[in-house]
C-alpha atoms as a PDB file:
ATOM      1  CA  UNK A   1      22.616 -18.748  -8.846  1.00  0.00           C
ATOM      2  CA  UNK A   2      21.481 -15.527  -7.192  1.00  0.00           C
ATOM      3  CA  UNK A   3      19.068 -15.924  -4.116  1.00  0.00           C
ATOM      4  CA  UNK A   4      16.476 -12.554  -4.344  1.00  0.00           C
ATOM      5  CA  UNK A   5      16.145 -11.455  -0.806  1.00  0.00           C
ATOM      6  CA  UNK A   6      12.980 -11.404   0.435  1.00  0.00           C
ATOM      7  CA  UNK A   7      11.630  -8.327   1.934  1.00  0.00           C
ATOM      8  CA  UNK A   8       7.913  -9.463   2.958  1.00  0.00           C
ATOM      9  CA  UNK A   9       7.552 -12.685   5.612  1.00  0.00           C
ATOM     10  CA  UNK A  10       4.217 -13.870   5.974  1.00  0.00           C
ATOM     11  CA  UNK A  11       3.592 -15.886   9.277  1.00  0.00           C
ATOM     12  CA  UNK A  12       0.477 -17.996   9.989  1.00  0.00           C
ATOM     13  CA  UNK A  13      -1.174 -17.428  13.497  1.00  0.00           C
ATOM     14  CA  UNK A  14      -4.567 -17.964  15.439  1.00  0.00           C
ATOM     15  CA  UNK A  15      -5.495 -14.395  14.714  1.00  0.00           C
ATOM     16  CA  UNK A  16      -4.890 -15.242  10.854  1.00  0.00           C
ATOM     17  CA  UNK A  17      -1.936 -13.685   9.143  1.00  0.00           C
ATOM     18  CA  UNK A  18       1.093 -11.702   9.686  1.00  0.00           C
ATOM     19  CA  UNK A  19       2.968  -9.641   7.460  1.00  0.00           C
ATOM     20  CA  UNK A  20       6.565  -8.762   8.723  1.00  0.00           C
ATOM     21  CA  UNK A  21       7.979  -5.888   6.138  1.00  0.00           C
ATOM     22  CA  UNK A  22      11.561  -5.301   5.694  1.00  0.00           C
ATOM     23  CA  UNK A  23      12.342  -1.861   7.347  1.00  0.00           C
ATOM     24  CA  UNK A  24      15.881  -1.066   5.123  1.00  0.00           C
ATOM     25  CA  UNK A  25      14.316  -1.709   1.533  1.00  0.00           C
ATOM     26  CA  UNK A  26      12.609   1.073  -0.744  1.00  0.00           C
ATOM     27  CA  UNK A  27       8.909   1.639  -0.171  1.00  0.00           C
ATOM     28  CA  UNK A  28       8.706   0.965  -4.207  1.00  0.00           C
ATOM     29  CA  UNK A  29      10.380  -2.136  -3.414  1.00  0.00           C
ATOM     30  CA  UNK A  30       8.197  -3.022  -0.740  1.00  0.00           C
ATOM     31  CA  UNK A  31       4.870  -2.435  -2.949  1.00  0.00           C
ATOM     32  CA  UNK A  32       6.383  -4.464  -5.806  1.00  0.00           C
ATOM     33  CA  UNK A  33       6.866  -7.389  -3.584  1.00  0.00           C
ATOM     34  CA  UNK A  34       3.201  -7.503  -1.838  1.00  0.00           C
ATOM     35  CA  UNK A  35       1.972  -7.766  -5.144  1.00  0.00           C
ATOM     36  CA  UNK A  36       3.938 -10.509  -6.501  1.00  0.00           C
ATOM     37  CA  UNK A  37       3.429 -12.120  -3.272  1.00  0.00           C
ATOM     38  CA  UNK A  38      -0.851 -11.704  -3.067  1.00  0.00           C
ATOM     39  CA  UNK A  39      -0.669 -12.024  -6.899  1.00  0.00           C
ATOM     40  CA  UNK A  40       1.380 -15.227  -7.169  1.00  0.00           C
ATOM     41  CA  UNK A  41       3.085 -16.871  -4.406  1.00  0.00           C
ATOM     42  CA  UNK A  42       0.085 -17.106  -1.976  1.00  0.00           C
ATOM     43  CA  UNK A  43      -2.235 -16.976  -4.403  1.00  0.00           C
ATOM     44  CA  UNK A  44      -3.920 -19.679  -1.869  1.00  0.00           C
ATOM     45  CA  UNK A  45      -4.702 -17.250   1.035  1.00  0.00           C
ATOM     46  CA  UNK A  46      -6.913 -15.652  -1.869  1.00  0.00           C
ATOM     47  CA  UNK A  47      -9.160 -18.902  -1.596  1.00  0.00           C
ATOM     48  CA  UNK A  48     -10.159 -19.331   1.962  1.00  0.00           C
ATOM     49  CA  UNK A  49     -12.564 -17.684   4.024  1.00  0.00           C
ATOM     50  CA  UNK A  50     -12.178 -13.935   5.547  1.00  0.00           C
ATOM     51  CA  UNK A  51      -8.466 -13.829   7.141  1.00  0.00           C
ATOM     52  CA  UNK A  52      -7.515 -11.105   9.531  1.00  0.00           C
ATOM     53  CA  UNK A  53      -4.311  -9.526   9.140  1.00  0.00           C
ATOM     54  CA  UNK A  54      -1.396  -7.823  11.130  1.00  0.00           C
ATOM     55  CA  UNK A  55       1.078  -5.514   9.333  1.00  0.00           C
ATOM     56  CA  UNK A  56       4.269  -4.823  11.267  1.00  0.00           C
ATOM     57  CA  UNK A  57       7.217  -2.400   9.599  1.00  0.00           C
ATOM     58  CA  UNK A  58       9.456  -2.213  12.150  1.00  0.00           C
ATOM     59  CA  UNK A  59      11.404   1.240  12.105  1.00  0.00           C
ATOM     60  CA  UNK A  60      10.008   2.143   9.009  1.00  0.00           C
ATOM     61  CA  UNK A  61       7.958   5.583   9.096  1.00  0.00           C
ATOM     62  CA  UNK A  62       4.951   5.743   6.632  1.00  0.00           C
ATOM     63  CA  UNK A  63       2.789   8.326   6.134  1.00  0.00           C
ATOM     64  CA  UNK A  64      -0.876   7.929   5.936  1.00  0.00           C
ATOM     65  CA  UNK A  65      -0.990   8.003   2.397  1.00  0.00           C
ATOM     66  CA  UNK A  66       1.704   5.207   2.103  1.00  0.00           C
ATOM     67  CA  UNK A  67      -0.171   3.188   4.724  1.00  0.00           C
ATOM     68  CA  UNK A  68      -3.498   3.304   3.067  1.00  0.00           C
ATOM     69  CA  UNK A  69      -1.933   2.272  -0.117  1.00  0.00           C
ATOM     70  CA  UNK A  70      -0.299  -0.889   1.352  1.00  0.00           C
ATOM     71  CA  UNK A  71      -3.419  -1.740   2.806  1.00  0.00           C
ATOM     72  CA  UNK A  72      -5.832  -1.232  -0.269  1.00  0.00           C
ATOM     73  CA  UNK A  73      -3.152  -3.654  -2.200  1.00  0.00           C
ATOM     74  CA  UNK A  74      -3.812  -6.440   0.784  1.00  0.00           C
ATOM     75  CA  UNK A  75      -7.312  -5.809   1.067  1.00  0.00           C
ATOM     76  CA  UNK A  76      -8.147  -5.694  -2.819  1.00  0.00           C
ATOM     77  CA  UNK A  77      -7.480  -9.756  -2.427  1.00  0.00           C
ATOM     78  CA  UNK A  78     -11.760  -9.699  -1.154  1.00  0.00           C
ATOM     79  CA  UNK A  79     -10.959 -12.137   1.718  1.00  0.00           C
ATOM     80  CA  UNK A  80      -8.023 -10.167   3.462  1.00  0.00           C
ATOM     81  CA  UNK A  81      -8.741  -7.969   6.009  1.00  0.00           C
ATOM     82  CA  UNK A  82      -6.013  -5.140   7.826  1.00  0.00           C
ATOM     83  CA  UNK A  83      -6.941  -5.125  11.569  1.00  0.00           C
ATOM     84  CA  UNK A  84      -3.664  -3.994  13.272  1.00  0.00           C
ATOM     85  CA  UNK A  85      -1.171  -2.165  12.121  1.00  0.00           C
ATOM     86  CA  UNK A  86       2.184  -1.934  14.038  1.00  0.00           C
ATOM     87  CA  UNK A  87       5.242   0.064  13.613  1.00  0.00           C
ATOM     88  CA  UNK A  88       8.327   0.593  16.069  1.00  0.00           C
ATOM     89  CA  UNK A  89       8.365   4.588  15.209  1.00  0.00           C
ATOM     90  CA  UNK A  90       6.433   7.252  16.915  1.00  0.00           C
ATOM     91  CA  UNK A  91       4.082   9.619  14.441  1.00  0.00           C
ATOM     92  CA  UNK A  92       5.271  12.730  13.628  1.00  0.00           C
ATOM     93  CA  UNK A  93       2.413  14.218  15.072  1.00  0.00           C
ATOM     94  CA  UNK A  94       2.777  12.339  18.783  1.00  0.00           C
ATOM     95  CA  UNK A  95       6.704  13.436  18.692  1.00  0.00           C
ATOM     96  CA  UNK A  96       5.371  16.956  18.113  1.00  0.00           C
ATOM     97  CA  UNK A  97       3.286  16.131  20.888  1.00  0.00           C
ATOM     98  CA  UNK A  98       5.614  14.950  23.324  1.00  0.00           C
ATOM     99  CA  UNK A  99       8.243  18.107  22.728  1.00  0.00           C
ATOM    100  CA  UNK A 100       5.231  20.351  23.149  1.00  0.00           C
ATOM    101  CA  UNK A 101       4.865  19.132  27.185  1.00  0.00           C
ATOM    102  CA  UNK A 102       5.896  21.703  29.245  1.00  0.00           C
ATOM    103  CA  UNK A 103       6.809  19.384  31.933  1.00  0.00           C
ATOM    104  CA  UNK A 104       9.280  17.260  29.203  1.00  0.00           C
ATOM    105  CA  UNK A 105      12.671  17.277  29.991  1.00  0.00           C
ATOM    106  CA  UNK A 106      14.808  15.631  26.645  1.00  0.00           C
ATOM    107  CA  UNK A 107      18.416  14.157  26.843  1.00  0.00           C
ATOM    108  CA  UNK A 108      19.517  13.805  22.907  1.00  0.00           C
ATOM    109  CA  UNK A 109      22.611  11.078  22.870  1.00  0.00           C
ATOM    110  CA  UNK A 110      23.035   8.095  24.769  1.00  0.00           C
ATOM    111  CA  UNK A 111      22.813   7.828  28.501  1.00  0.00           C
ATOM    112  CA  UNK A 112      26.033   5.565  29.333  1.00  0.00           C
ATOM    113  CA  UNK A 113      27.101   3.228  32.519  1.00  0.00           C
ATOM    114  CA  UNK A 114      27.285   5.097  35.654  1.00  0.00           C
ATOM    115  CA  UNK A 115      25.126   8.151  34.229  1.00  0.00           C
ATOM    116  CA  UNK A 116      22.326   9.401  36.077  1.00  0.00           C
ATOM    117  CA  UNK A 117      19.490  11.085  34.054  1.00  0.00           C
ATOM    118  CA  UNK A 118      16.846  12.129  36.778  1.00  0.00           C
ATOM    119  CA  UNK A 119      14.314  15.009  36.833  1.00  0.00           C
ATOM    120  CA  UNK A 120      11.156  16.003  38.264  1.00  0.00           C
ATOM    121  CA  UNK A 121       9.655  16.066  35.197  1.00  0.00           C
ATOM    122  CA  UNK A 122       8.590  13.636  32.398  1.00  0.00           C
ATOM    123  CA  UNK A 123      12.292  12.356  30.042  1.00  0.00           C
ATOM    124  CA  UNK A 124      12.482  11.855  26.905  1.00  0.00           C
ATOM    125  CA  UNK A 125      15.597  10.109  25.915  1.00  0.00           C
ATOM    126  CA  UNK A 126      16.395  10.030  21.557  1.00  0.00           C
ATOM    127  CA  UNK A 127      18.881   7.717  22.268  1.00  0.00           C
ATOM    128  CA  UNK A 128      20.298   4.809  23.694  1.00  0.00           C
ATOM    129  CA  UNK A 129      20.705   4.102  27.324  1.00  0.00           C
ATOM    130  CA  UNK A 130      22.978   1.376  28.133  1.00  0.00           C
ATOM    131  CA  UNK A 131      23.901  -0.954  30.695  1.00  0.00           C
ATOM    132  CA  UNK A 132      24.331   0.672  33.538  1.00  0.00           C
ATOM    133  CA  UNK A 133      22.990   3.965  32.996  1.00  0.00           C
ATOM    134  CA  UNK A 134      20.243   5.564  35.190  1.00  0.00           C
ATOM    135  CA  UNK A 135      16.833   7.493  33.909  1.00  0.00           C
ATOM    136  CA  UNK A 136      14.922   8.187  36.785  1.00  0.00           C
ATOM    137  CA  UNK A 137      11.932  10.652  36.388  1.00  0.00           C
ATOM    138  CA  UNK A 138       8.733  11.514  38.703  1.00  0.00           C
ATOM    139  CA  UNK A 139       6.393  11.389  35.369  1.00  0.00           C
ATOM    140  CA  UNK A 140       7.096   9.348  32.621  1.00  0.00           C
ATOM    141  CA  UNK A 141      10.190   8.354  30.454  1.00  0.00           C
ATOM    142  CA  UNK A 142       9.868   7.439  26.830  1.00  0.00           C
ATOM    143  CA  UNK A 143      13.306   5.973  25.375  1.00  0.00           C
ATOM    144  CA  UNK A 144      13.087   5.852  21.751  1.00  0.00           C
ATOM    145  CA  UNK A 145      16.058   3.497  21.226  1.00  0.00           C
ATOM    146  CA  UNK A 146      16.945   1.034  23.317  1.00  0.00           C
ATOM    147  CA  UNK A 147      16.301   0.699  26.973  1.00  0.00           C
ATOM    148  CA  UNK A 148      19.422  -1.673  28.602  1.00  0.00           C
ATOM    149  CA  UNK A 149      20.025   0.042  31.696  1.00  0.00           C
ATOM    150  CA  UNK A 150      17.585   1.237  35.097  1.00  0.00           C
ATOM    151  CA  UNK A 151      14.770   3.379  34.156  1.00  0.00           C
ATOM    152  CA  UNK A 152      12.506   4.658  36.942  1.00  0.00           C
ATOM    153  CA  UNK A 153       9.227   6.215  36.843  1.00  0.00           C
ATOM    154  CA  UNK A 154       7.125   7.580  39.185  1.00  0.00           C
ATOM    155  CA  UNK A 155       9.693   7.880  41.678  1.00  0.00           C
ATOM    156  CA  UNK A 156       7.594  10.132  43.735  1.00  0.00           C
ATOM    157  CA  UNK A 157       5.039   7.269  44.505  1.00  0.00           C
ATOM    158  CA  UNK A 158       2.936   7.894  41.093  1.00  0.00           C
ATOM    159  CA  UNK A 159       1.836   4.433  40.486  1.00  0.00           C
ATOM    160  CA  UNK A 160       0.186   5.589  36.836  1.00  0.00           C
ATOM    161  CA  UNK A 161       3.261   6.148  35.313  1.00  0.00           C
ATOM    162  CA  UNK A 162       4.540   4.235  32.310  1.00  0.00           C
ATOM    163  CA  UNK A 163       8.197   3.486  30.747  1.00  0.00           C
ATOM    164  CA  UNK A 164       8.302   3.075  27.071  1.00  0.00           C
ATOM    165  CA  UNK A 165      10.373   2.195  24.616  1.00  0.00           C
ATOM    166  CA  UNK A 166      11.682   1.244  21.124  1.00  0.00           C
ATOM    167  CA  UNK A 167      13.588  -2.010  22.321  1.00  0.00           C
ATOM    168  CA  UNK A 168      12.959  -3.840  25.798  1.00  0.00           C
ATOM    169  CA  UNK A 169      15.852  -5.172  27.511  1.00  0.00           C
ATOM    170  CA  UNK A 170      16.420  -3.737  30.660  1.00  0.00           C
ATOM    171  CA  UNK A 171      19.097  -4.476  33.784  1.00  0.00           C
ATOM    172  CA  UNK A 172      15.668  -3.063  36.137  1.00  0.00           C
ATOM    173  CA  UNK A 173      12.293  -1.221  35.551  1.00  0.00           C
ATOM    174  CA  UNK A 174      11.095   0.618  38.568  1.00  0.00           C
ATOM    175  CA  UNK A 175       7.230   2.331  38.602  1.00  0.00           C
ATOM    176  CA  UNK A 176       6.649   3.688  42.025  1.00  0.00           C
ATOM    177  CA  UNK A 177       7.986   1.579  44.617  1.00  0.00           C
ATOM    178  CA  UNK A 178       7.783  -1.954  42.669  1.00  0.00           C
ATOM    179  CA  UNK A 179      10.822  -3.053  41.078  1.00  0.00           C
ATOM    180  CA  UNK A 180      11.319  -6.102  38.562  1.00  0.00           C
ATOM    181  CA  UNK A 181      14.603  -7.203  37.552  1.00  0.00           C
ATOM    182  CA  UNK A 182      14.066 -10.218  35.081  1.00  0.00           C
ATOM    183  CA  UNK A 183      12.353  -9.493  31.940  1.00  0.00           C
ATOM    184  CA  UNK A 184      11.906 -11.896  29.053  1.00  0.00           C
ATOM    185  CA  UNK A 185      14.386 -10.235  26.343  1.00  0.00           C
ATOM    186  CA  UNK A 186      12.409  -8.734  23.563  1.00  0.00           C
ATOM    187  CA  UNK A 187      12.288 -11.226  20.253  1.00  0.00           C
ATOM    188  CA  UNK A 188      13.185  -9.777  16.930  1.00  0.00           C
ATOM    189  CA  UNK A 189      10.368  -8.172  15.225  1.00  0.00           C
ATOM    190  CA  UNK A 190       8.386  -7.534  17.891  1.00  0.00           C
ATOM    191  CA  UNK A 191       6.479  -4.061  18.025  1.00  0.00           C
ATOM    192  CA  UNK A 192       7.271  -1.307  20.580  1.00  0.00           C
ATOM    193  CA  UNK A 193       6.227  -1.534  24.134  1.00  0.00           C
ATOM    194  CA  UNK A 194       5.929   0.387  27.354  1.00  0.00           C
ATOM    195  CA  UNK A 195       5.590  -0.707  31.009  1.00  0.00           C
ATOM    196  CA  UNK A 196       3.022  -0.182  33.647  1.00  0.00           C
ATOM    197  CA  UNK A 197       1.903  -0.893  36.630  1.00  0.00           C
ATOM    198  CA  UNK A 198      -1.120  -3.419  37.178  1.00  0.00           C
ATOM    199  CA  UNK A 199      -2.322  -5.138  40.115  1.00  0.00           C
ATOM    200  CA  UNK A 200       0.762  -4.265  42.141  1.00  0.00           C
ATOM    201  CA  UNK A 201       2.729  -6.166  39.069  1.00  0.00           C
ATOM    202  CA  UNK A 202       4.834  -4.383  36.595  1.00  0.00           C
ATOM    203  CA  UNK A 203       3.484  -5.165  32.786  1.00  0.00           C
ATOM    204  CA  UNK A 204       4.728  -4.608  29.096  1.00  0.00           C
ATOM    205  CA  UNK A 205       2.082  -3.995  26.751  1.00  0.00           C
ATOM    206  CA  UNK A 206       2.557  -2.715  22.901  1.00  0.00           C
ATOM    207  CA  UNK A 207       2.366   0.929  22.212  1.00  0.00           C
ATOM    208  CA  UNK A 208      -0.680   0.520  21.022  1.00  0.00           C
ATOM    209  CA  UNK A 209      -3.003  -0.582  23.666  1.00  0.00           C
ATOM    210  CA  UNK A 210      -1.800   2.552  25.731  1.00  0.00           C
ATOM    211  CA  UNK A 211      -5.147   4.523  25.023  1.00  0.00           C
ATOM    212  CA  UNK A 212      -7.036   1.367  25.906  1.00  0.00           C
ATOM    213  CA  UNK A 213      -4.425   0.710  29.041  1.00  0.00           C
ATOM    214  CA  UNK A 214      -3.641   4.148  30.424  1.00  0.00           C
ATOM    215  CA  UNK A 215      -6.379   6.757  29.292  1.00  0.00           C
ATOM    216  CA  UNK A 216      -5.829   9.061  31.844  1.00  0.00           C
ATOM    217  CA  UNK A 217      -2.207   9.246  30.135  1.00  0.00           C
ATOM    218  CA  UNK A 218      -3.533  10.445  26.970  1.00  0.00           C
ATOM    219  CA  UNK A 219      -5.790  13.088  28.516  1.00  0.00           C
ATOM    220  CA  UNK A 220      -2.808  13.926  30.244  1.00  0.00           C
ATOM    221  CA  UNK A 221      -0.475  14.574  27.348  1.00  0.00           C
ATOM    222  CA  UNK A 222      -3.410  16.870  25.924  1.00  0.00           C
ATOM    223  CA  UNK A 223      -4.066  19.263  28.729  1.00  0.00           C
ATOM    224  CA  UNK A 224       0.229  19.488  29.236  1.00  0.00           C
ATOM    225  CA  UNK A 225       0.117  20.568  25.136  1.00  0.00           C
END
């Protein structure tokens, strides 16, 4: 007998529900299944009182259009209600953003053991940088891919500088002058993150919460553009 492989997990939590969507299958495919599973399969959740609920899609990009469809579907249910949505992939519009800086320096490829990456200016990395390698900036550094090695911002003292990136598990962080070596490893379907410095205490925070966290970083990015 063939198993069907699921591409929708729905978790139970104390904010209500979350909805984990397979990143690798069509969007079609994706659609199909949220109605089957709403329709059918937990047909239950359609019975209770107002749930909130969390989308996460991993390294899937969706346009607006797509989004608001998916959440229409959830939300036709009447007691279902979208409050978060969370996705491991920048916008095309904050990418756009980002290479607009004038003060944006960009490494494409992967920054490898024993590498040193290190400007003045705010890094982007599209890449990888592993183990061993170095990304040490005065501004900010934004890694979209993973982040295994040392990244360093704010070397010049700037203690509102922030390190993101697409997957957390860094040998050291460094923001200013405070340095944190042990980081819990990032689980499997977790959302994208950046550090920051708080209370003389380096933080990880999602993506998301960086308006709420750092607005002076988003003003920033707008007067650079």
């Amino acid at each position: 007998m063939t198993m069907t492989r699921q591409h929708i997990l729905i978790k139970g939590n104390k904010e209500g529900l979350q909805f984990l969507m397979d990143e690798h299958c069509s969007y079609q495919e994706l659609l199909e299944e949220l109605e089957q599973k709403i329709r059918v399969s937990h047909a239950r959740f359609l019975q209770g009182p107002l749930t909130h609920v969390s989308l996460y899609f991993g390294n899937r990009y969706l346009g607006p259009e797509e989004k608001e469809r998916i959440i229409r579907l959830i939300e036709q249910a009447g007691n279902l209600i979208v409050k978060e949505v969370y996705t491991d992939v920048f916008s095309k519009e904050e990418v756009e953003g980002l290479l607009e800086k004038k003060s944006l320096k960009i490494e494409v490829g992967i920054v490898r053991s024993g590498q040193i990456l290190e400007s003045e200016q705010d890094i982007l990395v599209l890449g990888d940088v592993n183990p061993g390698g170095w990304v040490v900036s005065h501004g900010n550094i934004y890694v979209l891919g993973s982040l295994k090695g040392i990244a360093h911002a704010g070397k010049n003292g700037d203690k509102g500088k922030i390190i993101a990136a697409s997957l957390f598990k860094p040998m050291q962080l460094r923001i200013a002058d405070v340095i944190v070596e042990e980081f819990p490893i990032r689980e499997e379907g977790e959302e994208m993150k950046f550090a920051y410095l708080e209370d003389g205490l380096i933080k990880l925070a999602r993506i998301q919460l960086l308006k709420q966290l750092r607005p002076h970083h988003i003003e920033e990015a707008r007067r650079n553009r």
